[in-house]
PDB file of N, CA and C in Angstrom:
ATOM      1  N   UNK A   1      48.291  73.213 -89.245  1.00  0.00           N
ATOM      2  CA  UNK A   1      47.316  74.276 -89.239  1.00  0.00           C
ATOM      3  C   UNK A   1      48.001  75.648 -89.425  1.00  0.00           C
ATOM      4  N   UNK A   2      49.476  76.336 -89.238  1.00  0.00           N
ATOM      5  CA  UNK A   2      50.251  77.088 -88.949  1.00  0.00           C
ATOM      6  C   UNK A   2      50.330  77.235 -90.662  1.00  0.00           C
ATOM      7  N   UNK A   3      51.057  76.231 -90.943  1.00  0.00           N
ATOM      8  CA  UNK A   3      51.207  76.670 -92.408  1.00  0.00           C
ATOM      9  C   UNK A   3      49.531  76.816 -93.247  1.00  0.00           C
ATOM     10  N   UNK A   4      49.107  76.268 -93.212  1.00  0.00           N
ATOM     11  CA  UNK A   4      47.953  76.449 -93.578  1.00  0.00           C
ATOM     12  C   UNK A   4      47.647  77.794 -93.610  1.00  0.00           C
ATOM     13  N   UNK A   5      47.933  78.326 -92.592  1.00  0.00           N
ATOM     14  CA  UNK A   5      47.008  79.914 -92.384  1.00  0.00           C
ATOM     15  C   UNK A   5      48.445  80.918 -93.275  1.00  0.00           C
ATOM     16  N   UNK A   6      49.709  80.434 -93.126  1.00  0.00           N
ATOM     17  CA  UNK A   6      50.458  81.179 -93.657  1.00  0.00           C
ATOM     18  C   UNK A   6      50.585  81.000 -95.005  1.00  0.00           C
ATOM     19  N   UNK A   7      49.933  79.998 -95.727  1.00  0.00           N
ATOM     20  CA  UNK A   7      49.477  79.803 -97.233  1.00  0.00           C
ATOM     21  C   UNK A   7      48.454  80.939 -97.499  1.00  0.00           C
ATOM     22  N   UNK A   8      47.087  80.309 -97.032  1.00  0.00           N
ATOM     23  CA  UNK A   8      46.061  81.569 -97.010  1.00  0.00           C
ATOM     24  C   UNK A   8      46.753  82.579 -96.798  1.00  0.00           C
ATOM     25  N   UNK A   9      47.430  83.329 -95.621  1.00  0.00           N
ATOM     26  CA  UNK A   9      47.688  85.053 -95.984  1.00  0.00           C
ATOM     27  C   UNK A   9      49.038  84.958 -96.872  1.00  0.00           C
ATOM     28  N   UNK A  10      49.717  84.148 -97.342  1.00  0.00           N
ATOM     29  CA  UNK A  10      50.142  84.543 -98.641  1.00  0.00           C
ATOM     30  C   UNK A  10      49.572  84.655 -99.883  1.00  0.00           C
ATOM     31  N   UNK A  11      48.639  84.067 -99.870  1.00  0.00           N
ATOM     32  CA  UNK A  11      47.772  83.916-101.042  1.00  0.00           C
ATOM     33  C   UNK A  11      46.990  84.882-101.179  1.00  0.00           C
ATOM     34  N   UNK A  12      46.170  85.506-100.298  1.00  0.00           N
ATOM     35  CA  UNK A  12      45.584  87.035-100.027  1.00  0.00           C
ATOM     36  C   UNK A  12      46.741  88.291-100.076  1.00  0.00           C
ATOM     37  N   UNK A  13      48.000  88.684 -99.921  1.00  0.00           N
ATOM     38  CA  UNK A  13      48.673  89.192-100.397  1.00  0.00           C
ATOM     39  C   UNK A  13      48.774  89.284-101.851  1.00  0.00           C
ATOM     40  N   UNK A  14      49.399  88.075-102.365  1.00  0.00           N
ATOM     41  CA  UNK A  14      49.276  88.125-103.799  1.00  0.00           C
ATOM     42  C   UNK A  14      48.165  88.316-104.053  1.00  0.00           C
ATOM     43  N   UNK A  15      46.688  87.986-103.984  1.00  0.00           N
ATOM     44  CA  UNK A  15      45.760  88.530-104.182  1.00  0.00           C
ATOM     45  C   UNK A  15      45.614  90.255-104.256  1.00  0.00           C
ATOM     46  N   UNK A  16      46.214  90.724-103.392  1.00  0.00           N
ATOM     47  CA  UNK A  16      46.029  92.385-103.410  1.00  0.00           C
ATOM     48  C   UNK A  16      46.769  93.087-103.927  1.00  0.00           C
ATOM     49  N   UNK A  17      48.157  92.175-104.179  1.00  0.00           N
ATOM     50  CA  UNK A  17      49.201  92.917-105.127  1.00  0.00           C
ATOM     51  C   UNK A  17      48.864  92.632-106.580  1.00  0.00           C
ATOM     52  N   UNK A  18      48.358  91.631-107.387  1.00  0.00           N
ATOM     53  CA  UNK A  18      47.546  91.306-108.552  1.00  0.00           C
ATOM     54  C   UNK A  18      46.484  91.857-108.565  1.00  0.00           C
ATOM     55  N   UNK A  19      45.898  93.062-107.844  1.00  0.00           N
ATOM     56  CA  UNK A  19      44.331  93.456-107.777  1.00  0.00           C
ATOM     57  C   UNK A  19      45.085  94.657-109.691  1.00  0.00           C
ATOM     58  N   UNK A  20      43.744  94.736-110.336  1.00  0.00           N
ATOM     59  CA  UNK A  20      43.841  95.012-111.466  1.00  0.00           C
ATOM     60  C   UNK A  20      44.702  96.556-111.708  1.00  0.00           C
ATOM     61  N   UNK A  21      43.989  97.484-110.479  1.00  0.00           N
ATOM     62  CA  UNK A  21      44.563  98.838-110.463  1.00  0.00           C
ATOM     63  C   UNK A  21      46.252  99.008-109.910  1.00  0.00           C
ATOM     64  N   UNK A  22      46.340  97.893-108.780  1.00  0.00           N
ATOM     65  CA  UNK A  22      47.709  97.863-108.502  1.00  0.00           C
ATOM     66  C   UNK A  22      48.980  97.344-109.449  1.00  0.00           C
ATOM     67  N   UNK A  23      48.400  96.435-110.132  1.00  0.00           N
ATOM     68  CA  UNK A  23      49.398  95.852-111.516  1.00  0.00           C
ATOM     69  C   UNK A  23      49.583  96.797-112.683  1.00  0.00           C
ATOM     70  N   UNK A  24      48.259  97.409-112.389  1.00  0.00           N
ATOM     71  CA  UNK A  24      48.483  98.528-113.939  1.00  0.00           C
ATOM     72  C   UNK A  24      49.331  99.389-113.303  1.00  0.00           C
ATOM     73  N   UNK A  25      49.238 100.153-112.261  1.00  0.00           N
ATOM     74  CA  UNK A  25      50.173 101.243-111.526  1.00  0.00           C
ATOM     75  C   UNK A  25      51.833 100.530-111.785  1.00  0.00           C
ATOM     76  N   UNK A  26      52.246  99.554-111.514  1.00  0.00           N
ATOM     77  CA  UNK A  26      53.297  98.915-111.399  1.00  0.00           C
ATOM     78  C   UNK A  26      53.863  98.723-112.978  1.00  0.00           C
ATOM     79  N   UNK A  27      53.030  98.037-113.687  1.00  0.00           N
ATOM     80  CA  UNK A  27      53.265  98.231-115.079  1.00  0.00           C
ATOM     81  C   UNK A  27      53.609  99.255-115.815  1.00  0.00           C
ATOM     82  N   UNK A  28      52.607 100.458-115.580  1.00  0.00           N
ATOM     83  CA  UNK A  28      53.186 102.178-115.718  1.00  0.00           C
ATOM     84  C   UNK A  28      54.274 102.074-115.113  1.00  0.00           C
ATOM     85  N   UNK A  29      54.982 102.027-114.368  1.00  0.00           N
ATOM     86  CA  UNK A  29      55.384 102.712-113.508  1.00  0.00           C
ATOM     87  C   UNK A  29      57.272 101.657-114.091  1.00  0.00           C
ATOM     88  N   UNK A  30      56.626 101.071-114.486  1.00  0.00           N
ATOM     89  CA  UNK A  30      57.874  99.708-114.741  1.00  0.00           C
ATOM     90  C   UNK A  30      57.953 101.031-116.415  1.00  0.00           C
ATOM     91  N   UNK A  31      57.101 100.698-117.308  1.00  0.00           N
ATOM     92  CA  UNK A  31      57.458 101.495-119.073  1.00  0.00           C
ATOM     93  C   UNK A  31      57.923 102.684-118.448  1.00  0.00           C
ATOM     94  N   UNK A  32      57.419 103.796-117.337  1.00  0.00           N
ATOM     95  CA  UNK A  32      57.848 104.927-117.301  1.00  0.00           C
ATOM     96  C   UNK A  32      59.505 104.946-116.740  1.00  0.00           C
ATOM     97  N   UNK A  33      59.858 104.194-116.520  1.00  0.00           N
ATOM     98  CA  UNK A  33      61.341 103.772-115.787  1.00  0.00           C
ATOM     99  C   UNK A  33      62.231 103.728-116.980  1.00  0.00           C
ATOM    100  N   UNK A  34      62.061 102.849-117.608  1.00  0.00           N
ATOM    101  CA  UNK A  34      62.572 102.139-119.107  1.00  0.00           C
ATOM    102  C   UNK A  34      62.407 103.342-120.026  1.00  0.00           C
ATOM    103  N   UNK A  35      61.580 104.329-120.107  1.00  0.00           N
ATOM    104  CA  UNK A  35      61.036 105.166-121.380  1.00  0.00           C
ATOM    105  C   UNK A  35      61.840 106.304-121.107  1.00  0.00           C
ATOM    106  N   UNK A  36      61.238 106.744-119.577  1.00  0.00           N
ATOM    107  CA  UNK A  36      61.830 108.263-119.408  1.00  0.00           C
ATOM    108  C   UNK A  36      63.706 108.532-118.972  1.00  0.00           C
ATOM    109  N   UNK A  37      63.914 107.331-118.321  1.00  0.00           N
ATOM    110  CA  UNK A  37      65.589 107.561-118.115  1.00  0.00           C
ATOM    111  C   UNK A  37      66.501 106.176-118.611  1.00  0.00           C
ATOM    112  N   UNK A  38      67.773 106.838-119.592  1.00  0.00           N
ATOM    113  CA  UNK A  38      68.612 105.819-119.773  1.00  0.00           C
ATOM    114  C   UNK A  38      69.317 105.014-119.482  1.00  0.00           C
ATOM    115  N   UNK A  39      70.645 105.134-119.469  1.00  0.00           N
ATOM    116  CA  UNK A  39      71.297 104.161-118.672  1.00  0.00           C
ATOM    117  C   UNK A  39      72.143 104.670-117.478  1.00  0.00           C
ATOM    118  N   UNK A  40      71.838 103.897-116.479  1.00  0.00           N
ATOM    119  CA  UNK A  40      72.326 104.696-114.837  1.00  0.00           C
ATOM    120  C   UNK A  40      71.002 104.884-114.477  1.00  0.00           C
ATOM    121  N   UNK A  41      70.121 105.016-115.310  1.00  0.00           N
ATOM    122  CA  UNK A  41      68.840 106.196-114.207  1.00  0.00           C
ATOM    123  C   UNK A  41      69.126 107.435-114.613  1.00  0.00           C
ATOM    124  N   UNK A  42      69.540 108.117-115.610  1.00  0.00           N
ATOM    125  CA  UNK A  42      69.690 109.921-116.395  1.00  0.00           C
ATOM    126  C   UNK A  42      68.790 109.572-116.678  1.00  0.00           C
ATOM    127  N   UNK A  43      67.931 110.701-116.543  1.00  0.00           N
ATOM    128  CA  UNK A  43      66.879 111.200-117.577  1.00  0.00           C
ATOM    129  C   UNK A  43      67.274 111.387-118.653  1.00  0.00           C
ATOM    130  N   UNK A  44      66.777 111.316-119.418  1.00  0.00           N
ATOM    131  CA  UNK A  44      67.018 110.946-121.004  1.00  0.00           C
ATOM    132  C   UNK A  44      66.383 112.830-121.168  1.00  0.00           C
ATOM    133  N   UNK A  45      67.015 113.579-122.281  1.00  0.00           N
ATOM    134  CA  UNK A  45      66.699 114.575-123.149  1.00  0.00           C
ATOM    135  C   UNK A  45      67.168 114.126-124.317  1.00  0.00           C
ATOM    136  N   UNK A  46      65.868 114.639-124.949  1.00  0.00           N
ATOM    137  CA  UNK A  46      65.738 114.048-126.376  1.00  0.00           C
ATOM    138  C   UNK A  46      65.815 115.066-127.331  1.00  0.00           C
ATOM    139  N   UNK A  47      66.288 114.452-128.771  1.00  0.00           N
ATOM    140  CA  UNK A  47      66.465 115.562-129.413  1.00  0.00           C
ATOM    141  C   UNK A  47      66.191 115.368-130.406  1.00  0.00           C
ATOM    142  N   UNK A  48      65.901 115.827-131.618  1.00  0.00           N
ATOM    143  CA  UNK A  48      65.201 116.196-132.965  1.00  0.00           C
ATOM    144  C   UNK A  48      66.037 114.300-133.410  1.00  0.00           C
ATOM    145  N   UNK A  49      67.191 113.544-133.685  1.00  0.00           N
ATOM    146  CA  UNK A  49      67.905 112.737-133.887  1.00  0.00           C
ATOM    147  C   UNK A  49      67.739 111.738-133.310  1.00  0.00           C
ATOM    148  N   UNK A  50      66.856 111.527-132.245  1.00  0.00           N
ATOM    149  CA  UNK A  50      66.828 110.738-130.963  1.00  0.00           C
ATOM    150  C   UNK A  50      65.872 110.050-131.539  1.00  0.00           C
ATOM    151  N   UNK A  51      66.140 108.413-131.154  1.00  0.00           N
ATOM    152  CA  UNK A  51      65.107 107.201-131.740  1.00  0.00           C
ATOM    153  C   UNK A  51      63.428 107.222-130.740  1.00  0.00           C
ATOM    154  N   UNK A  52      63.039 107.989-131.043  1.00  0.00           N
ATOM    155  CA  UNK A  52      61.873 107.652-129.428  1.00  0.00           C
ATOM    156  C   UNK A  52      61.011 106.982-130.122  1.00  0.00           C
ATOM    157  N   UNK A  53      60.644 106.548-131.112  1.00  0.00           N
ATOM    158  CA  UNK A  53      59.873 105.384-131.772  1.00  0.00           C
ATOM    159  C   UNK A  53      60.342 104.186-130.995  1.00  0.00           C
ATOM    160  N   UNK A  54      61.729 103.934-131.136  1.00  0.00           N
ATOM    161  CA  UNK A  54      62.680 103.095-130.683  1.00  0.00           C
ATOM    162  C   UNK A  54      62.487 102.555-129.208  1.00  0.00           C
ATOM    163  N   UNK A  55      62.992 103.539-128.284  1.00  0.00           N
ATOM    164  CA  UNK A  55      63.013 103.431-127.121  1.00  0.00           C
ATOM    165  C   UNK A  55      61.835 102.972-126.662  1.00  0.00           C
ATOM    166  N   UNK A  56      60.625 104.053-127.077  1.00  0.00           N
ATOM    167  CA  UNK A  56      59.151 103.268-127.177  1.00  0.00           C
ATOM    168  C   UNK A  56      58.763 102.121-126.757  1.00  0.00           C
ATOM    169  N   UNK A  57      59.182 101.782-127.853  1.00  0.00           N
ATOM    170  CA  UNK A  57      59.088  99.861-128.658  1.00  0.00           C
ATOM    171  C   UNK A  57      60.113  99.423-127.321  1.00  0.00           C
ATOM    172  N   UNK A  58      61.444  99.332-126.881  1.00  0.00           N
ATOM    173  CA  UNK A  58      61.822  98.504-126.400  1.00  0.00           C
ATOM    174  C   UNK A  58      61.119  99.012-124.881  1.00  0.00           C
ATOM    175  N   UNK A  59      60.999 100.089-124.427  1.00  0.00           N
ATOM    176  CA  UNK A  59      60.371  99.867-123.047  1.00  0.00           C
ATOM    177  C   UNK A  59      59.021  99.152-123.144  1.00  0.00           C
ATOM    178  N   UNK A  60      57.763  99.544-124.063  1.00  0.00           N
ATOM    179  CA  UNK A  60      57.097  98.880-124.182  1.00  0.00           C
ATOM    180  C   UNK A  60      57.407  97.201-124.253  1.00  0.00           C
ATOM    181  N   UNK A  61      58.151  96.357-124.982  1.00  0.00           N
ATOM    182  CA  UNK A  61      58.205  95.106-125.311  1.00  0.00           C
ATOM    183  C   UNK A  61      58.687  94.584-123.667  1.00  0.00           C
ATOM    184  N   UNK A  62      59.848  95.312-122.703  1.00  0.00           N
ATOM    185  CA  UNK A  62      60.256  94.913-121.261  1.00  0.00           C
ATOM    186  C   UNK A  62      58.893  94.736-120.378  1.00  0.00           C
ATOM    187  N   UNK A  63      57.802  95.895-120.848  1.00  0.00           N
ATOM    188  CA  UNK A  63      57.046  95.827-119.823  1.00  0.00           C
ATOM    189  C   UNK A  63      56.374  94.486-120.276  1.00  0.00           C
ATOM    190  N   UNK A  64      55.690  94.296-121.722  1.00  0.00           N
ATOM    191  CA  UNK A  64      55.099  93.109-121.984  1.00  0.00           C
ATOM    192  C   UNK A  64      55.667  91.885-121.410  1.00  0.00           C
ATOM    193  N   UNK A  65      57.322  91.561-121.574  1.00  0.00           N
ATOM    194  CA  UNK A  65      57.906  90.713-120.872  1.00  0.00           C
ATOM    195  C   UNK A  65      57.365  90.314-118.931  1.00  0.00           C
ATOM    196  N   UNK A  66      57.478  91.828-118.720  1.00  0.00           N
ATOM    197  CA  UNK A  66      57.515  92.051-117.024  1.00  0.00           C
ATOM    198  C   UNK A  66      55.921  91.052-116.957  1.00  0.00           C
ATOM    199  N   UNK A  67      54.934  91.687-117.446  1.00  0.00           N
ATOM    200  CA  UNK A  67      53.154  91.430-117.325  1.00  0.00           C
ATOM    201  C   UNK A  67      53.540  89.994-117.636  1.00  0.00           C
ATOM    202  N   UNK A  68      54.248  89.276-118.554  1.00  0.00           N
ATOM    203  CA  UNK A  68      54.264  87.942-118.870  1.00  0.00           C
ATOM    204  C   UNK A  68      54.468  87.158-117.706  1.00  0.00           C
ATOM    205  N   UNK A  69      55.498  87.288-117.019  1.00  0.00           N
ATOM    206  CA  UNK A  69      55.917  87.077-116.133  1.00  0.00           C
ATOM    207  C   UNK A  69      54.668  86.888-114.752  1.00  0.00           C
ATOM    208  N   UNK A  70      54.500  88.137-114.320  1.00  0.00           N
ATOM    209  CA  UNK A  70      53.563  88.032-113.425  1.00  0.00           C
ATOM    210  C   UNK A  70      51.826  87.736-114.024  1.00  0.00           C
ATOM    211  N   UNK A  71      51.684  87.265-115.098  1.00  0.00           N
ATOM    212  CA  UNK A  71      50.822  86.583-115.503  1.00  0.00           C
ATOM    213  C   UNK A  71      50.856  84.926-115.286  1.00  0.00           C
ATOM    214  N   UNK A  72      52.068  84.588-115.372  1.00  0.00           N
ATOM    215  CA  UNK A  72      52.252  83.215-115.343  1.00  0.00           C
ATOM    216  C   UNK A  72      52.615  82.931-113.765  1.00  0.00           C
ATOM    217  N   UNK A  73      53.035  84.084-112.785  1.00  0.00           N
ATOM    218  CA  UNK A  73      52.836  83.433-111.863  1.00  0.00           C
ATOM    219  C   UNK A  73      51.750  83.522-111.086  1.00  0.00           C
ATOM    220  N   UNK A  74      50.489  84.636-111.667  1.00  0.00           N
ATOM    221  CA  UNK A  74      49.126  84.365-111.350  1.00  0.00           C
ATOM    222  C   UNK A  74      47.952  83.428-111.740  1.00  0.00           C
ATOM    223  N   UNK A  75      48.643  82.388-113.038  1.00  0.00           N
ATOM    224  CA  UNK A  75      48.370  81.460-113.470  1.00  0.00           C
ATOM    225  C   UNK A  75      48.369  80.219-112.855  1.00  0.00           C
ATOM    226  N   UNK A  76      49.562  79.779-112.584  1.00  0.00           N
ATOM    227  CA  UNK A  76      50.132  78.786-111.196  1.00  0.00           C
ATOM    228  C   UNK A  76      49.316  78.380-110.223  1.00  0.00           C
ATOM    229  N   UNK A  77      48.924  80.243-109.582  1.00  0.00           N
ATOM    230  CA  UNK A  77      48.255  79.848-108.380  1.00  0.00           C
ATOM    231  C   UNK A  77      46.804  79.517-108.459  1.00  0.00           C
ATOM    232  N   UNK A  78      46.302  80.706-109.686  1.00  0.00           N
ATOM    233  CA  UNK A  78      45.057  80.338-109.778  1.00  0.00           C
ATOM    234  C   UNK A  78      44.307  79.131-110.443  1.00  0.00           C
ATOM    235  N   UNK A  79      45.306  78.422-111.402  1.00  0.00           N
ATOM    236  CA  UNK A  79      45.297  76.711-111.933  1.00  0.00           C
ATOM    237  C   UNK A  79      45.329  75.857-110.506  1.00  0.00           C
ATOM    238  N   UNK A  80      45.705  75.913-108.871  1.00  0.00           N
ATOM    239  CA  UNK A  80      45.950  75.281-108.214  1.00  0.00           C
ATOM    240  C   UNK A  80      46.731  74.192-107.945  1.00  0.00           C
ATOM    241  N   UNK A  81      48.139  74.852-109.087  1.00  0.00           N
ATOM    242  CA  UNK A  81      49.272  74.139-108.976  1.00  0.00           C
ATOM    243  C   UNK A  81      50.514  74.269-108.302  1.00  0.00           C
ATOM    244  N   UNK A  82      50.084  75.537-107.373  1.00  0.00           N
ATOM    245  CA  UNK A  82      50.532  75.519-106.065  1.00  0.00           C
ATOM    246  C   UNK A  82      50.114  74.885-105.067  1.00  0.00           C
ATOM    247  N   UNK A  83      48.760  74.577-104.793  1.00  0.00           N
ATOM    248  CA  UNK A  83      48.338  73.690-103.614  1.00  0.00           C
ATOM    249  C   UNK A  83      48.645  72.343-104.032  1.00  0.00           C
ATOM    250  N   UNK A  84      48.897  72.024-105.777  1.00  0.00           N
ATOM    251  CA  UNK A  84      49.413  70.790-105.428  1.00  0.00           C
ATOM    252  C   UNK A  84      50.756  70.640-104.746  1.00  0.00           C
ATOM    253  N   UNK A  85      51.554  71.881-105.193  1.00  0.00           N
ATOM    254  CA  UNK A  85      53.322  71.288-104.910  1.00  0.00           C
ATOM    255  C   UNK A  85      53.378  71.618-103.519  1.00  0.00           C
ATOM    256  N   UNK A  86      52.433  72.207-102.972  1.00  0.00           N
ATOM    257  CA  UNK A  86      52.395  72.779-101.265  1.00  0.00           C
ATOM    258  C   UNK A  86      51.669  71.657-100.519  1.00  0.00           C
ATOM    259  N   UNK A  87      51.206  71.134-101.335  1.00  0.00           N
ATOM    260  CA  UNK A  87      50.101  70.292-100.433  1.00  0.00           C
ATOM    261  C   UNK A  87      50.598  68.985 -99.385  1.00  0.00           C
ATOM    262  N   UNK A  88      51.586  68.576 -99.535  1.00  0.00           N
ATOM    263  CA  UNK A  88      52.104  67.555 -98.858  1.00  0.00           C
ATOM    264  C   UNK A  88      52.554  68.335 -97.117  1.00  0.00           C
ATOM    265  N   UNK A  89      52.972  69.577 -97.438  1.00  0.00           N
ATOM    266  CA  UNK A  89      53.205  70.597 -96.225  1.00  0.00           C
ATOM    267  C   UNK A  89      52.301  70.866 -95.298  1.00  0.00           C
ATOM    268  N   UNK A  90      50.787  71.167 -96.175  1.00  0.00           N
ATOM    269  CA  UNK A  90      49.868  71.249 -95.576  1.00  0.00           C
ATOM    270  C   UNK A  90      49.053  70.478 -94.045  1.00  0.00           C
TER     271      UNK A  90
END
């Protein structure tokens, strides 16, 4: 019964961290990381020579990666192929 309830409030967690406004914030917040500073964490200043088409494209394509990611592990749970591999625990 213990695990049981600690399934449910894990599952309601991820529920609130997958809520639509909190993933988009995180997603921003993941391209604005990647876009606005280079390598170390400098802010990037840009200059007339500077690829920002470029950079663009690859922060954009990390974040698509990132959303892939936490798409497939909101997939998992919501297919209920976690309660199968949990279920013997239960």
């Amino acid at each position: 019964m213990v695990r049981k309830q600690a399934w449910l409030t894990l599952r309601a967690k991820i529920d609130e961290q997958t809520a639509e406004p909190i993933l988009l914030g995180k997603l921003r917040n993941h391209f604005e990381e990647r876009f606005r500073y280079g390598e170390g964490g400098v802010p990037r200043v840009w200059k007339p020579e500077d690829d920002i088409d470029g950079a663009f494209k690859t922060a954009k394509d990390e974040v698509f990666l990132h959303r892939c990611g936490l798409i497939t592990v909101s997939h998992i749970l919501d297919s209920g192929a976690g309660a199968l591999i949990f279920s013997h625990e239960l």
